[in-house]
Protein backbone atom coordinates (compact mmCIF):
# COMPACT_ATOMS: atom_id res chain seq x y z
CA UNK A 1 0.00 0.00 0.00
CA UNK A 2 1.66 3.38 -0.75
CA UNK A 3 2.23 5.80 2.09
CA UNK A 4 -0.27 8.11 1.21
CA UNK A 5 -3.62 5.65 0.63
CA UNK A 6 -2.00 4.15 4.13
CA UNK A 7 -1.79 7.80 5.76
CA UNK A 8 -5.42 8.35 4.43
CA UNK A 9 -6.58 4.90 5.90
CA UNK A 10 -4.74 5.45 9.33
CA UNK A 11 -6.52 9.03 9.15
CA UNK A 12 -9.53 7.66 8.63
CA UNK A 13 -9.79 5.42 11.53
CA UNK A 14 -8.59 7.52 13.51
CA UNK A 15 -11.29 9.92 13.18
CA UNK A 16 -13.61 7.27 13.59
CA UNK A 17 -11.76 6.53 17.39
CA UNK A 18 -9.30 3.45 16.46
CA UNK A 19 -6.12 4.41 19.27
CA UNK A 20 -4.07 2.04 17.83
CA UNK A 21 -4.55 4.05 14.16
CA UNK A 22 -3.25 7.02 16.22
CA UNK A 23 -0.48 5.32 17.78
CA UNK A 24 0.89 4.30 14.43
CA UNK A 25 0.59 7.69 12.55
CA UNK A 26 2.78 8.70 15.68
CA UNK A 27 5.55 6.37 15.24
CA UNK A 28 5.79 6.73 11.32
CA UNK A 29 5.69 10.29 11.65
CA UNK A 30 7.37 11.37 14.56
CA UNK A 31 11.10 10.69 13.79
CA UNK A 32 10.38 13.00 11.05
CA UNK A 33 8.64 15.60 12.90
CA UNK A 34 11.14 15.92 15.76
CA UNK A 35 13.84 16.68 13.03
CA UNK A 36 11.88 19.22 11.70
CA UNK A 37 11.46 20.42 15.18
CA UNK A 38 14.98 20.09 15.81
CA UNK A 39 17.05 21.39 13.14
CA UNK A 40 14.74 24.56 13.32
CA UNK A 41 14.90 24.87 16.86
CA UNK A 42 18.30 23.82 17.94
CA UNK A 43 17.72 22.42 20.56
CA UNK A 44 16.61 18.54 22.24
CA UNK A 45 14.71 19.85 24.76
CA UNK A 46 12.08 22.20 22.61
CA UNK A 47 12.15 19.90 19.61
CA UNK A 48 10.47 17.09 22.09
CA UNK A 49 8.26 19.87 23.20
CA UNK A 50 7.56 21.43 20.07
CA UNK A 51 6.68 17.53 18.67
CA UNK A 52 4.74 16.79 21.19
CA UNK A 53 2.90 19.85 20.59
CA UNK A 54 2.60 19.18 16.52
CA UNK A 55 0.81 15.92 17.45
CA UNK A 56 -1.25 17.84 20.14
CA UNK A 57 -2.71 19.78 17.14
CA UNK A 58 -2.45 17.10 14.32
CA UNK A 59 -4.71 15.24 16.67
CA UNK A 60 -7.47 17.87 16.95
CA UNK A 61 -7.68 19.23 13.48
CA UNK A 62 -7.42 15.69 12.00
CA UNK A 63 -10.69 15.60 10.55
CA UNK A 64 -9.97 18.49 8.60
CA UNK A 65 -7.00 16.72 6.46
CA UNK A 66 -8.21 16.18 2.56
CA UNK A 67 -6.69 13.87 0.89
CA UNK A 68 -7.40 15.25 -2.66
CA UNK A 69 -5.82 18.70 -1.32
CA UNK A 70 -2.17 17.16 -1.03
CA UNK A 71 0.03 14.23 0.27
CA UNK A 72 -0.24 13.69 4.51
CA UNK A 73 3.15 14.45 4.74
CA UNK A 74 2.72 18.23 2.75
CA UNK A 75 -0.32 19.03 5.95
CA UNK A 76 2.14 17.83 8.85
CA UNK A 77 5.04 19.76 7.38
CA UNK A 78 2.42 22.72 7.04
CA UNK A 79 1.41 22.00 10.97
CA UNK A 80 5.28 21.93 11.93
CA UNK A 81 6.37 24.87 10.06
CA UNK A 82 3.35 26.48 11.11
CA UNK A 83 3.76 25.89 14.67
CA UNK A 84 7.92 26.25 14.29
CA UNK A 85 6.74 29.86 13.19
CA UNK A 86 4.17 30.86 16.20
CA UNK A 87 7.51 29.64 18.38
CA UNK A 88 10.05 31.26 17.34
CA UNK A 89 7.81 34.46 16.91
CA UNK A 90 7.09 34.08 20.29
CA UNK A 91 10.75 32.86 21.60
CA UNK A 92 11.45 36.39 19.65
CA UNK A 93 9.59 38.30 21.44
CA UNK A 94 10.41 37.11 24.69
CA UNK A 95 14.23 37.96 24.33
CA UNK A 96 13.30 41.40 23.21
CA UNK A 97 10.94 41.40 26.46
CA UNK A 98 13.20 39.50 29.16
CA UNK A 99 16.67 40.44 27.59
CA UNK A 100 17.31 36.70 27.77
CA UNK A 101 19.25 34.76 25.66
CA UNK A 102 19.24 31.10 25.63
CA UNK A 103 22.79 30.28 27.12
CA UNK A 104 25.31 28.89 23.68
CA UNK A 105 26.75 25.79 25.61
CA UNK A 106 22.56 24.76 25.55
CA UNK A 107 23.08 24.60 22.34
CA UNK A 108 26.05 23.03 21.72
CA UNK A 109 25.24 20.32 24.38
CA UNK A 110 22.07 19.14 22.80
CA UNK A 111 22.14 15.72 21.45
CA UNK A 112 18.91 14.68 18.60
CA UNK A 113 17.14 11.70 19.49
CA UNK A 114 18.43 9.76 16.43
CA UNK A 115 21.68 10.63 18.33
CA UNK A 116 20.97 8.58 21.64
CA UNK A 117 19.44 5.51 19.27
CA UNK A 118 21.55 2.54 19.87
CA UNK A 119 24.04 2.17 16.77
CA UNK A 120 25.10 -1.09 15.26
CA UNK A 121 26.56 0.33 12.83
CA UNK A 122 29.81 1.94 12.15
CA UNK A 123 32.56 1.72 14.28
CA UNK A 124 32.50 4.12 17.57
CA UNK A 125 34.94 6.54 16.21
CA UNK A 126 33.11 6.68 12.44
CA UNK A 127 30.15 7.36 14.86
CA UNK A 128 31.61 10.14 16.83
CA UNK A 129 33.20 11.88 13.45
CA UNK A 130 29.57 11.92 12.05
CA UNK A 131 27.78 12.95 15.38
CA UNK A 132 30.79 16.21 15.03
CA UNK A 133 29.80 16.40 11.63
CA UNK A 134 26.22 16.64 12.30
CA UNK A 135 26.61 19.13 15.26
CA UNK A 136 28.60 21.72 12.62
CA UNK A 137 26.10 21.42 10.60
CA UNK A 138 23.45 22.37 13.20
CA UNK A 139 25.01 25.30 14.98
CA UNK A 140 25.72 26.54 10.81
CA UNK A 141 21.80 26.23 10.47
CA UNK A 142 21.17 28.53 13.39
CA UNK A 143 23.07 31.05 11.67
CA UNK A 144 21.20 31.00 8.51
CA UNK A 145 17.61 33.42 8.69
CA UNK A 146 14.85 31.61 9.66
CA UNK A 147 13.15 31.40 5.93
CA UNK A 148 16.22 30.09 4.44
CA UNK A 149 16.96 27.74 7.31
CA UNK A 150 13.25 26.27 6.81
CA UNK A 151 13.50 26.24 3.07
CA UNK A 152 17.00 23.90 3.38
CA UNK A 153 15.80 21.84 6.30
CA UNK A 154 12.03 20.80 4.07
CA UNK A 155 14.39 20.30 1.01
CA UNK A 156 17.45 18.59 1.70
CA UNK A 157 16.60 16.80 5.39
CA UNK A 158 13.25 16.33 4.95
CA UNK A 159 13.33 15.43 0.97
CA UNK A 160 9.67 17.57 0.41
CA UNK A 161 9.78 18.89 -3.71
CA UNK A 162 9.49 22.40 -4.87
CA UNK A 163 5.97 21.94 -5.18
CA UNK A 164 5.41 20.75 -1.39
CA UNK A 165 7.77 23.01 0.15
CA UNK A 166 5.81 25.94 -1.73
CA UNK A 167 2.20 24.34 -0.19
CA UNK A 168 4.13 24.19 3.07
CA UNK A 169 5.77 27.63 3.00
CA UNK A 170 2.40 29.21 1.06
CA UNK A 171 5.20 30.91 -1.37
CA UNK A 172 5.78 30.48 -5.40
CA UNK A 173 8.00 27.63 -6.29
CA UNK A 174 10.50 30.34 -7.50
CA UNK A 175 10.86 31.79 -4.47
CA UNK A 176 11.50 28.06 -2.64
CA UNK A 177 14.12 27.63 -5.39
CA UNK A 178 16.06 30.78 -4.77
CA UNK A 179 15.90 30.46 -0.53
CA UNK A 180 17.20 26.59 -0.89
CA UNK A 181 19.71 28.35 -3.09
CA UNK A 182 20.54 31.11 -1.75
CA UNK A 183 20.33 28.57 2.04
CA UNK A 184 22.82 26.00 0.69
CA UNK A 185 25.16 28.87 -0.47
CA UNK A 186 25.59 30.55 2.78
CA UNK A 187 25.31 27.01 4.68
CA UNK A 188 28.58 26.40 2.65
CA UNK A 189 30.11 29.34 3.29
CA UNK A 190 29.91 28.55 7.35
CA UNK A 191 30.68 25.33 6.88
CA UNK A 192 34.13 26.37 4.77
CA UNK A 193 35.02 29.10 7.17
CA UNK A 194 34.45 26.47 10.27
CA UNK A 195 36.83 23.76 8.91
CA UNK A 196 39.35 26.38 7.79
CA UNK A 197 39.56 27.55 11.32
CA UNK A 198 39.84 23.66 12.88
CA UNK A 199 42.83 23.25 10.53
């Protein structure tokens, strides 16, 4: 069954009161969601709270998804971002307000749930290089402004087209192409800069 007839049955009986229709939407989508969540955010901490809050309100406007309006995945991402907005608005405004800034090391000590997974994989060291990797990568996407962070993060993270990134981010799919452009361009710029000051 493709993911979106089985996001459309799952939605369906859910709506109808089936918990254990709920419970799966939640585990197929959450991983996704809390990177969302994270990589904008940049931090553990409010990416568990700001997923737990996404599901909050997929939960009670869940009747309202439509099927024939666009893939599951496009109205979650449109949830998230929508929600990731109203946050960091607000997480804005409270700086200004409070003259408080969230404290770098925060930050820089946060570790992604896909970070504290058990590993079989690689070897211990690969798995440190690419957790380093991973965490210069993050602390460049803080730098970047908030529409061209969301425009990389729903492109090259989350793997959404043009066309769903534009439903998401209720822009034209010109303007998507030149923030993921303009995004990756200044992403590598930080990124070179970074590893030319490590070596």
């Amino acid at each position: 069954m493709e993911d979106a007839q089985l996001a459309a049955m799952l939605v369906r009986r859910c709506v109808a009161g089936d918990a254990a229709a709920w419970e799966e939407l939640v585990q197929r989508y959450n991983r996704r969601i809390y990177n969302i969540c994270y990589r904008f955010a940049g931090s553990a901490d409010d990416a568990q709270d700001l997923t737990q809050e996404v599901f909050i309100k997929m939960y009670r406007t869940l009747k309202s998804y439509d099927l024939e309006r666009g893939a599951f995945m496009t109205w979650v991402t449109t949830i998230t971002r929508n929600l990731l907005v109203d946050h960091f608005r607000k997480t804005k405004q409270d700086r200004m307000t409070d003259s408080l800034d969230t404290a770098p090391s925060e930050q820089e000590d946060a570790m992604p749930l896909s970070d504290r997974i058990p590993d079989h994989g690689p070897s211990p060291d690969a798995h440190s290089q690419s957790r380093e990797v991973g965490e210069t990568v993050q602390r460049a996407l803080q730098k970047l402004s908030p529409d061209l962070r969301e425009a990389v993060i729903l492109r090259d993270l989350n793997d959404l087209d043009y066309r769903e990134i534009a439903t998401v981010l209720k822009v034209p799919e010109g303007t998507v192409k030149s923030r993921i452009n303009r995004g990756r361009a200044e992403l590598a710029r930080l990124l070179q800069r970074t590893y030319k000051q490590v070596m």
